[in-house]
Protein backbone atom coordinates (compact mmCIF):
# COMPACT_ATOMS: atom_id res chain seq x y z
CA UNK A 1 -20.38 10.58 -22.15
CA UNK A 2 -18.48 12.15 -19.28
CA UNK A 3 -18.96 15.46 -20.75
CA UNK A 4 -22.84 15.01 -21.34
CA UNK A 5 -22.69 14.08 -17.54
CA UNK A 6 -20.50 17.23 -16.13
CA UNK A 7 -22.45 19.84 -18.33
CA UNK A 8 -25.74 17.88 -19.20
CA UNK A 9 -27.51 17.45 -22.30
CA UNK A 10 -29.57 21.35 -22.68
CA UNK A 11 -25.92 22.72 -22.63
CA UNK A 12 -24.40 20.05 -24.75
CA UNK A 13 -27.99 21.18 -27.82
CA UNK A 14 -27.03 24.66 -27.06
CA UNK A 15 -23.92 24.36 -28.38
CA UNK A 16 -25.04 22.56 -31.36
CA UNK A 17 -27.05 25.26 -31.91
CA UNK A 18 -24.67 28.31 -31.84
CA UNK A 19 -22.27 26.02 -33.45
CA UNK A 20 -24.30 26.24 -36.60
CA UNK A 21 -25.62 30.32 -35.95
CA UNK A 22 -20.98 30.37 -35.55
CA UNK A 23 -20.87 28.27 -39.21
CA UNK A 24 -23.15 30.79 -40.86
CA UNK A 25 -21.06 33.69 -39.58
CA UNK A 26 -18.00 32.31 -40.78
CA UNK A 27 -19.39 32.28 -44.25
CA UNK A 28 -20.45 35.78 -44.32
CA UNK A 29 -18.39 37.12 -46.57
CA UNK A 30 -18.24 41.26 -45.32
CA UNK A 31 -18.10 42.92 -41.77
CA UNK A 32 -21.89 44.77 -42.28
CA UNK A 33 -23.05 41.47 -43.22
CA UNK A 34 -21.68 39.62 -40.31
CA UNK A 35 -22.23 42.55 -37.71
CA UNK A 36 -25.89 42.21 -39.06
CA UNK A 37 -25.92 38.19 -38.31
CA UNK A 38 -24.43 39.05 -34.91
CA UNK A 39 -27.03 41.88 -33.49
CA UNK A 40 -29.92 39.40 -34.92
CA UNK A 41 -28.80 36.94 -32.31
CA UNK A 42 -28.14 39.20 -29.30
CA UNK A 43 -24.68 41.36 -29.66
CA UNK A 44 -25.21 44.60 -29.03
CA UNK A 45 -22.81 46.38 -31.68
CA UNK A 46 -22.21 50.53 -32.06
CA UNK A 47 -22.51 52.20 -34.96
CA UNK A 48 -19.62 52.00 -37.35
CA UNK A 49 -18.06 49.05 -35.98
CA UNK A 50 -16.35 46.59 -37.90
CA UNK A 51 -16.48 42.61 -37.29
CA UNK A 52 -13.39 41.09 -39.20
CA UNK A 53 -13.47 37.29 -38.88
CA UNK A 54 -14.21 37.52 -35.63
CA UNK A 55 -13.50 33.84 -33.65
CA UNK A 56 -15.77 33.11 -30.34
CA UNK A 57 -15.69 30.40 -27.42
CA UNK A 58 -18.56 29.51 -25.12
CA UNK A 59 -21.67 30.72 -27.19
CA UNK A 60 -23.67 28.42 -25.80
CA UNK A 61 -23.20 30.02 -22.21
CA UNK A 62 -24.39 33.67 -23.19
CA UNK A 63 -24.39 33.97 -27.09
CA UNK A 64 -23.74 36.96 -28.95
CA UNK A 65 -25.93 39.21 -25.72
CA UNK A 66 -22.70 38.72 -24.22
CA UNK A 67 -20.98 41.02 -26.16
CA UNK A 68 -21.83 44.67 -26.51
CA UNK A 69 -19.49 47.46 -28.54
CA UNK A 70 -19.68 51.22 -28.61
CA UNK A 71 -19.44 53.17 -31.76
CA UNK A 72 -16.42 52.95 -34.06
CA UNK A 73 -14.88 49.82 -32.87
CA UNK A 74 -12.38 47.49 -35.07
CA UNK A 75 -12.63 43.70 -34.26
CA UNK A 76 -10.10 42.40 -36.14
CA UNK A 77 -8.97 39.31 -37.74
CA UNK A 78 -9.08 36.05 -35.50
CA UNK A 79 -9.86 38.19 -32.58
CA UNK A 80 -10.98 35.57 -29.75
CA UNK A 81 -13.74 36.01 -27.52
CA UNK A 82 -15.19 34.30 -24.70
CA UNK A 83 -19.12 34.78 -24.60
CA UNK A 84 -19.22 33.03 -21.22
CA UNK A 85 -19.51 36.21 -19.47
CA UNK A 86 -19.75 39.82 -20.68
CA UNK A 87 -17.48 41.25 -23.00
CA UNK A 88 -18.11 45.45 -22.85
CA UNK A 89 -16.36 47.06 -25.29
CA UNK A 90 -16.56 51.34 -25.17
CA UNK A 91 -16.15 53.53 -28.25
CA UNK A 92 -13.76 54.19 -30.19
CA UNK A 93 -11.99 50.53 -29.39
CA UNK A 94 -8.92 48.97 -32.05
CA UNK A 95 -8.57 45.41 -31.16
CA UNK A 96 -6.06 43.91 -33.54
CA UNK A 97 -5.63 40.67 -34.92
CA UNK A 98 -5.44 37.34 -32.93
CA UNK A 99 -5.63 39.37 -29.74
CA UNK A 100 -7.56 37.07 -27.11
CA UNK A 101 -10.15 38.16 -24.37
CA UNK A 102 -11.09 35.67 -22.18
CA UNK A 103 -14.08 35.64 -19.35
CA UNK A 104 -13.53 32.71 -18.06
CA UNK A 105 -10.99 30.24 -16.21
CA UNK A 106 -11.86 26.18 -15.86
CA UNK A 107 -9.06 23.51 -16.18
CA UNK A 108 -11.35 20.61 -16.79
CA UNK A 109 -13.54 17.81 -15.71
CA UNK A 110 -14.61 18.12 -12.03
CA UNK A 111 -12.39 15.63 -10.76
CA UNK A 112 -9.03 17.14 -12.36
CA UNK A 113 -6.33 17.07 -9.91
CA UNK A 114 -6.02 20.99 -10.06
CA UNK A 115 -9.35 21.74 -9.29
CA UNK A 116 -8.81 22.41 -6.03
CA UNK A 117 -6.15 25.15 -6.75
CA UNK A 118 -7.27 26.46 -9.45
CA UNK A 119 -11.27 26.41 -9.24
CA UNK A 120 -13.66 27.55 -11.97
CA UNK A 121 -14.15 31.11 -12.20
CA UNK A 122 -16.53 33.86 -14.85
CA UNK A 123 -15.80 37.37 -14.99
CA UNK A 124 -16.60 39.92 -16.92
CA UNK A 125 -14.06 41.82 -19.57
CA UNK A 126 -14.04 45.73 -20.14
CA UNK A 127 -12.14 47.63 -22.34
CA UNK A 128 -12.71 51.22 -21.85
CA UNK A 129 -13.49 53.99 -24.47
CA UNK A 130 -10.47 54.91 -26.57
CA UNK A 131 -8.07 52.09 -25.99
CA UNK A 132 -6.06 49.99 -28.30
CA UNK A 133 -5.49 45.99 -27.59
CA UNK A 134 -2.34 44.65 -29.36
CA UNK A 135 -2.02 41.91 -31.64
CA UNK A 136 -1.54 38.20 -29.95
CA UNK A 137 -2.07 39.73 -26.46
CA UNK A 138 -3.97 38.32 -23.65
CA UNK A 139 -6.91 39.73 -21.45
CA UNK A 140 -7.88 37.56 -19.16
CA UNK A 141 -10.92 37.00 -16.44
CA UNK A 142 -12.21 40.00 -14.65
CA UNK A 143 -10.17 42.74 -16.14
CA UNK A 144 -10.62 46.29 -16.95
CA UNK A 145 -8.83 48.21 -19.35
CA UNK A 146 -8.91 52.07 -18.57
CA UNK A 147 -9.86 54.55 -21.36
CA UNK A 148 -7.50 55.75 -23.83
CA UNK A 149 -5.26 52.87 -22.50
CA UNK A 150 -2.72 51.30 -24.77
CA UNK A 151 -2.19 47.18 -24.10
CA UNK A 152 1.18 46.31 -25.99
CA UNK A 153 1.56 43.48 -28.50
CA UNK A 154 1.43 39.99 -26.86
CA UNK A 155 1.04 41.30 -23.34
CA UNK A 156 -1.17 39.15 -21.21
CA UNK A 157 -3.09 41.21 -18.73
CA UNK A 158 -4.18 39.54 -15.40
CA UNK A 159 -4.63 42.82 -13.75
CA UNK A 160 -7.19 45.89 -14.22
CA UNK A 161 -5.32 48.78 -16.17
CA UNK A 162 -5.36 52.51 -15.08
CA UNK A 163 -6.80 54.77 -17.70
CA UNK A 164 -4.09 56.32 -20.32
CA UNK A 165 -1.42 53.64 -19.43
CA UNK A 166 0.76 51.74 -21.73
CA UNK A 167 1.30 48.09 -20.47
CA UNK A 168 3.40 45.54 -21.97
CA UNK A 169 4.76 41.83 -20.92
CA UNK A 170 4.23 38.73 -19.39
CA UNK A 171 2.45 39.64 -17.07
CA UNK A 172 1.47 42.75 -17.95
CA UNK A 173 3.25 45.54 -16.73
CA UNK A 174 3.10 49.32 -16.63
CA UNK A 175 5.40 50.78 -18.93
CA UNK A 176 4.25 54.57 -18.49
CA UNK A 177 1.22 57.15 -18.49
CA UNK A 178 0.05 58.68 -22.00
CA UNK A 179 0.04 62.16 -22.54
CA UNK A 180 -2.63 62.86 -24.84
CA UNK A 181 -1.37 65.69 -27.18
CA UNK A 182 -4.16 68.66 -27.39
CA UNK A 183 -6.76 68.61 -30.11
């Protein structure tokens, strides 16, 4: 009952409830089908964009209105996001497989030891038009990705990223500018 008593018992139905509007998008069989489910309950999805088996944490904070994609975005498989805070995504976005944005920081109960140094936080997450998030990487609370920016393969990014930038590692570093070739 300690949990009831930290987050109280609206927030504790709420998450019943998206827990089941979650079960019925799991079950959804095609991306049109479960970008349709999605944008019935809030998201705000572009045209052309493609919902893999998508995976999400803290509906019951913002739902699917949380999360808003341009046109021709990939969400691919077991893609994680946090709805506790906003999650804008800009057009033409690839985020592959098991890659993990995260809008939110809280190590527990109120009374956990590290509380005090590490207190709850809830930012926002933006990924600019153009860019590409690796598979298995990390973006974390607060950050922005710049357009046409490329985040490397298991990076995790605590830091906002200049546009056209390739970053890579633990933390994220940059590794160089990109050149765009002409059209």
């Amino acid at each position: 009952m300690k949990a009831v008593r930290e987050v109280g018992w609206r927030r504790v139905l709420l998450r019943v409830w998206w827990a089941g509007v979650i079960g019925v998008f799991r079950l959804l069989p095609t991306p049109p089908l479960r970008k349709a489910w999605m944008k019935i309950f809030g998201a705000r999805l572009g045209r052309n964009t493609i919902v893999e088996r998508v995976r999400f944490l803290n509906a019951d904070r913002g739902g699917f209105a949380s999360l808003s994609t341009g046109d021709s975005v990939f969400l691919g498989d077991d893609v994680l996001i946090d709805l506790a805070r906003g999650v804008v995504i800009g057009d033409h976005v690839t985020i592959a497989a098991r890659a993990n944005l995260i809008t939110h920081l809280n190590v527990g109960y109120s009374d956990h030891p590290l509380q005090g140094a590490f207190p709850a936080r809830e930012q926002p997450v933006v990924i600019g038009t153009g860019s590409f998030i690796g598979i298995g990487s990390t973006i974390l609370p607060g950050v922005k990705i710049g357009e046409e920016s490329f985040v490397a393969a298991g990076a995790v990014v605590d830091k906002d990223v200049p546009p056209r930038r390739l970053v890579a590692g633990v933390p994220a570093k940059v590794i160089r500018e990109i050149e765009l070739l002409p059209e």
